[in-house]
Structure formats: C-alpha cells, structure tokens
N, C-alpha and C. Protein backbone atom coordinates (compact mmCIF):
# COMPACT_ATOMS: atom_id res chain seq x y z
N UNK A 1 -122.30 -13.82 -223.30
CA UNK A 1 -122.17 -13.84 -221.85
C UNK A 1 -120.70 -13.97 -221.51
N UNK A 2 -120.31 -12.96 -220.72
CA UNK A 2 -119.00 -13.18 -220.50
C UNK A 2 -118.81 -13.90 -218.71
N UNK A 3 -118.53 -15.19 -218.93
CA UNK A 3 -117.85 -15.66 -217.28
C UNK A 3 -117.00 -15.21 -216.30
N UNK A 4 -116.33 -14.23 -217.22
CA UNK A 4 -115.72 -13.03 -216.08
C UNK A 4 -115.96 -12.21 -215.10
N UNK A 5 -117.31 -11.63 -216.31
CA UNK A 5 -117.75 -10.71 -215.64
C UNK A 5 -118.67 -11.05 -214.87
N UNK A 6 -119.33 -12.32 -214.78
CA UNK A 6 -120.34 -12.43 -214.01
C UNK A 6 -119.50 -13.27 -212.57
N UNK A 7 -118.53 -14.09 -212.98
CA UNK A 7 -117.91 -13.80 -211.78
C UNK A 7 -117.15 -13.13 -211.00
N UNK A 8 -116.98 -11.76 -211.27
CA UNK A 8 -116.40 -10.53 -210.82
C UNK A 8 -117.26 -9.80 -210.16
N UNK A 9 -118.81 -10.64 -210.68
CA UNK A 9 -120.00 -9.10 -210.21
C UNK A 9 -120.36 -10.46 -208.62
N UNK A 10 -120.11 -11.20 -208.83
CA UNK A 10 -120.38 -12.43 -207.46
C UNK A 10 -119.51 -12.43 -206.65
N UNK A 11 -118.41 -12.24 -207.05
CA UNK A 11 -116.94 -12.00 -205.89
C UNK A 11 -117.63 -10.46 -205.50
N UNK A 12 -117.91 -9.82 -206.05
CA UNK A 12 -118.41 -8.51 -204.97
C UNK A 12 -119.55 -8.07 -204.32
N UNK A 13 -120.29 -9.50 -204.97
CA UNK A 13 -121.14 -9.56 -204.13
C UNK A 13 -120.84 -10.10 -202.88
N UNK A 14 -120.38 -11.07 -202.79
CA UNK A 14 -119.81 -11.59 -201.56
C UNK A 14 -119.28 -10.93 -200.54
N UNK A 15 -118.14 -9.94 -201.38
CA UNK A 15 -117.23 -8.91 -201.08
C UNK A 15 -118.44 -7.85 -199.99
N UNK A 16 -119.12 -7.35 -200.56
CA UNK A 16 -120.82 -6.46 -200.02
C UNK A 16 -121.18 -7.22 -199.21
N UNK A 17 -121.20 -8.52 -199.06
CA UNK A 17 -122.01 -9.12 -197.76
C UNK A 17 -121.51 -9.09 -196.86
N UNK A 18 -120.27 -9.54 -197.23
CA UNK A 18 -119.12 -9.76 -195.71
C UNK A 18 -118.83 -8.47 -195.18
N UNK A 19 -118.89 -7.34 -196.23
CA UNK A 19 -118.54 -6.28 -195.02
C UNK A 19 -119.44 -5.57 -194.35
N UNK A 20 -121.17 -5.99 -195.33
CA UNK A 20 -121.98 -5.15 -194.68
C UNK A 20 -122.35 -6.16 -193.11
N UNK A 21 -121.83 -7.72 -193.19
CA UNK A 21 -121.96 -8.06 -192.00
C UNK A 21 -120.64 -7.54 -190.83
N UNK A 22 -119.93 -7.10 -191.32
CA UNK A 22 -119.13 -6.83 -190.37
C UNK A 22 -119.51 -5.25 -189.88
N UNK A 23 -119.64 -4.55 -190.65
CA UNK A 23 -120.37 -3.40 -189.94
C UNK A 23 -121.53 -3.27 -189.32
N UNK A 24 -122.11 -4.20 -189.58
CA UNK A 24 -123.27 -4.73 -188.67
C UNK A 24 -122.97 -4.89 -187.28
N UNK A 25 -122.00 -5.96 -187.67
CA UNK A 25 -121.67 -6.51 -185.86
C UNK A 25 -120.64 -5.63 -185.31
N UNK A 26 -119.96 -4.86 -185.83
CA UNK A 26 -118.95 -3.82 -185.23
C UNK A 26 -119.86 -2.47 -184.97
N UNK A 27 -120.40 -1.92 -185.65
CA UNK A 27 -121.49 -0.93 -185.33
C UNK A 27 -121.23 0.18 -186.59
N UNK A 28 -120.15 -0.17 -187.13
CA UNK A 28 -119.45 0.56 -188.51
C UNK A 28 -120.78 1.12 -189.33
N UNK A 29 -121.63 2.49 -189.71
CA UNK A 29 -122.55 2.21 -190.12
C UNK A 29 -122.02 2.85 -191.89
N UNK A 30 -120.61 3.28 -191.80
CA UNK A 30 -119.88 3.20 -193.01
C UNK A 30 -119.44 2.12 -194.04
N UNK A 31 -119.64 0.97 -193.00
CA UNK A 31 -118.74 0.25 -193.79
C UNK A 31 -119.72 -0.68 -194.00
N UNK A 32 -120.71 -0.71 -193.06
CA UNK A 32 -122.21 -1.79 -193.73
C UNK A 32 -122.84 -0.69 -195.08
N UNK A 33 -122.79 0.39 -195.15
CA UNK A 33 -123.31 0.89 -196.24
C UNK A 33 -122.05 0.89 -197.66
N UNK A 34 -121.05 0.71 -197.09
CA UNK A 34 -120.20 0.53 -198.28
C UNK A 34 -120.46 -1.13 -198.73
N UNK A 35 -120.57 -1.93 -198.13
CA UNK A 35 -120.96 -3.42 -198.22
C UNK A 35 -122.39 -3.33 -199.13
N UNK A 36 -123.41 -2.33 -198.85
CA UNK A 36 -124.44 -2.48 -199.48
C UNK A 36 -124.12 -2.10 -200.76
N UNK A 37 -123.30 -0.74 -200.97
CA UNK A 37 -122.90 -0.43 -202.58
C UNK A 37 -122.52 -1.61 -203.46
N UNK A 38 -121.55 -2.13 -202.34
CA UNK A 38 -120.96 -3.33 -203.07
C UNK A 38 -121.83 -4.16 -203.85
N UNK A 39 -122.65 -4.41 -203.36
CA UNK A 39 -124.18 -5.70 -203.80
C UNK A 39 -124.82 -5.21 -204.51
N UNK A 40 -125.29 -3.61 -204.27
CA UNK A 40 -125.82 -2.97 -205.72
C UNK A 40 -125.29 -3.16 -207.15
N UNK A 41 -123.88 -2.56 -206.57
CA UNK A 41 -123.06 -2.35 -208.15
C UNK A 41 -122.78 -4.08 -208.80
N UNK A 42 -123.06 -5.05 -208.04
CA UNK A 42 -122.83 -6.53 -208.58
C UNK A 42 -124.02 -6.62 -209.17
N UNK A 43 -125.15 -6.19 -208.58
CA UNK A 43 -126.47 -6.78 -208.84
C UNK A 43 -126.83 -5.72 -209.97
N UNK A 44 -126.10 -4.60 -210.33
CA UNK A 44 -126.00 -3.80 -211.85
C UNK A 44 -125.36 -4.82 -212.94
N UNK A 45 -124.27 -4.89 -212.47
CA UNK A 45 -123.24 -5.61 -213.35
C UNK A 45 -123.75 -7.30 -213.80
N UNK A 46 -125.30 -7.59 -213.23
CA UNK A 46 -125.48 -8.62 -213.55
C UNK A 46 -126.27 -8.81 -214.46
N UNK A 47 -127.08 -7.59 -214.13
CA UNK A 47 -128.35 -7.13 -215.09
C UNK A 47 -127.25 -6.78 -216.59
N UNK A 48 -126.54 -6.16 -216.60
CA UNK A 48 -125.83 -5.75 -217.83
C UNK A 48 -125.61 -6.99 -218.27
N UNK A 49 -125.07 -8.23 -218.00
CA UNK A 49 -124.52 -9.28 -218.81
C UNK A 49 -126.04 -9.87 -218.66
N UNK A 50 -127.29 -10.05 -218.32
CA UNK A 50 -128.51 -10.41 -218.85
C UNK A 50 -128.89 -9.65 -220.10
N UNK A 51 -128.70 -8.55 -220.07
CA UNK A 51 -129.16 -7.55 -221.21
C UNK A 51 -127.89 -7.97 -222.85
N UNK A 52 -127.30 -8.34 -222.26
CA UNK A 52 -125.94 -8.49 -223.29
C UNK A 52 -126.69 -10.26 -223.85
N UNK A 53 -126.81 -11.05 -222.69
CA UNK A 53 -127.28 -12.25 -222.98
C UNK A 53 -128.91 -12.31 -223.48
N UNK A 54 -129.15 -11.44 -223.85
CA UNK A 54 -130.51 -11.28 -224.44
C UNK A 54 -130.84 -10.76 -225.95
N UNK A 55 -129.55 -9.67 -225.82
CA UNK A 55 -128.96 -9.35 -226.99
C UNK A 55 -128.71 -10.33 -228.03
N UNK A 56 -127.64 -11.54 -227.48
CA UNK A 56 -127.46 -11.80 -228.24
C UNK A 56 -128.27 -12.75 -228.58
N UNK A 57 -129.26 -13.49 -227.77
CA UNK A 57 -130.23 -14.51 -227.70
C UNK A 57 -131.19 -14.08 -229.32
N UNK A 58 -131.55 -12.61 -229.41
CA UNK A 58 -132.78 -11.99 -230.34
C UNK A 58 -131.74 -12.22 -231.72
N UNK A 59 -129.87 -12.21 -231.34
CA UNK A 59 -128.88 -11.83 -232.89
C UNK A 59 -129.27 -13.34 -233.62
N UNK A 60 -128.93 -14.08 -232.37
CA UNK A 60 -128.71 -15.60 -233.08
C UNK A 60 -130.22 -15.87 -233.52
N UNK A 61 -131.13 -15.32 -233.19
CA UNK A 61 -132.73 -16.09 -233.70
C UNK A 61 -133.17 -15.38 -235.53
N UNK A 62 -131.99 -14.54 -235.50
CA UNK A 62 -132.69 -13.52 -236.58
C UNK A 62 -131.83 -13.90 -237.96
C-alpha cells in the first residue's frame, strides 16, 4: 500500500468535490462535470491500491 498514492487519490477527491460544487452554484455545467472526473479518477486510483493491497495480502499468506 502506498500512502502517497492514496493520499493523492483523496486530495482529488476533494479537489472533484469542490469544483463540482462550485459549478453547481455558478451554473458552470463544465466545470461540475470536470469535478465529477475528478472523483472518478480518485475513486479508480483507490481501487488500484486495494487491488495492489490484496496482492500483496495473498504474497505474504503464501
């Protein structure tokens, strides 16, 4: 598990919230959908370091 990366994929998540709320309340319907990418691609990048942390969960049992 790397702590980097999982806090890199949470800073953009954050990053995705705040702007999809600001295009929300501005009417931006670019920049709330760029906010949503944002939260996708974190909520990818999180699943990857579960899959990595699972990985290695099956290395160390074997």
């Amino acid at each position: 598990m790397s702590i980097e990366n999982r806090v890199e994929a949470t800073a953009k998540n954050i990053e995705g919230k705040v702007q999809e709320a600001v295009g929300e309340v501005t009417g931006d319907l670019k920049m709330k959908a760029e906010g949503k990418a944002k939260q996708q691609e974190a909520s990818a990048r999180h699943a990857v370091e579960d899959i990595k942390d699972a990985a290695k969960d099956v290395i160390d049992k074997a």
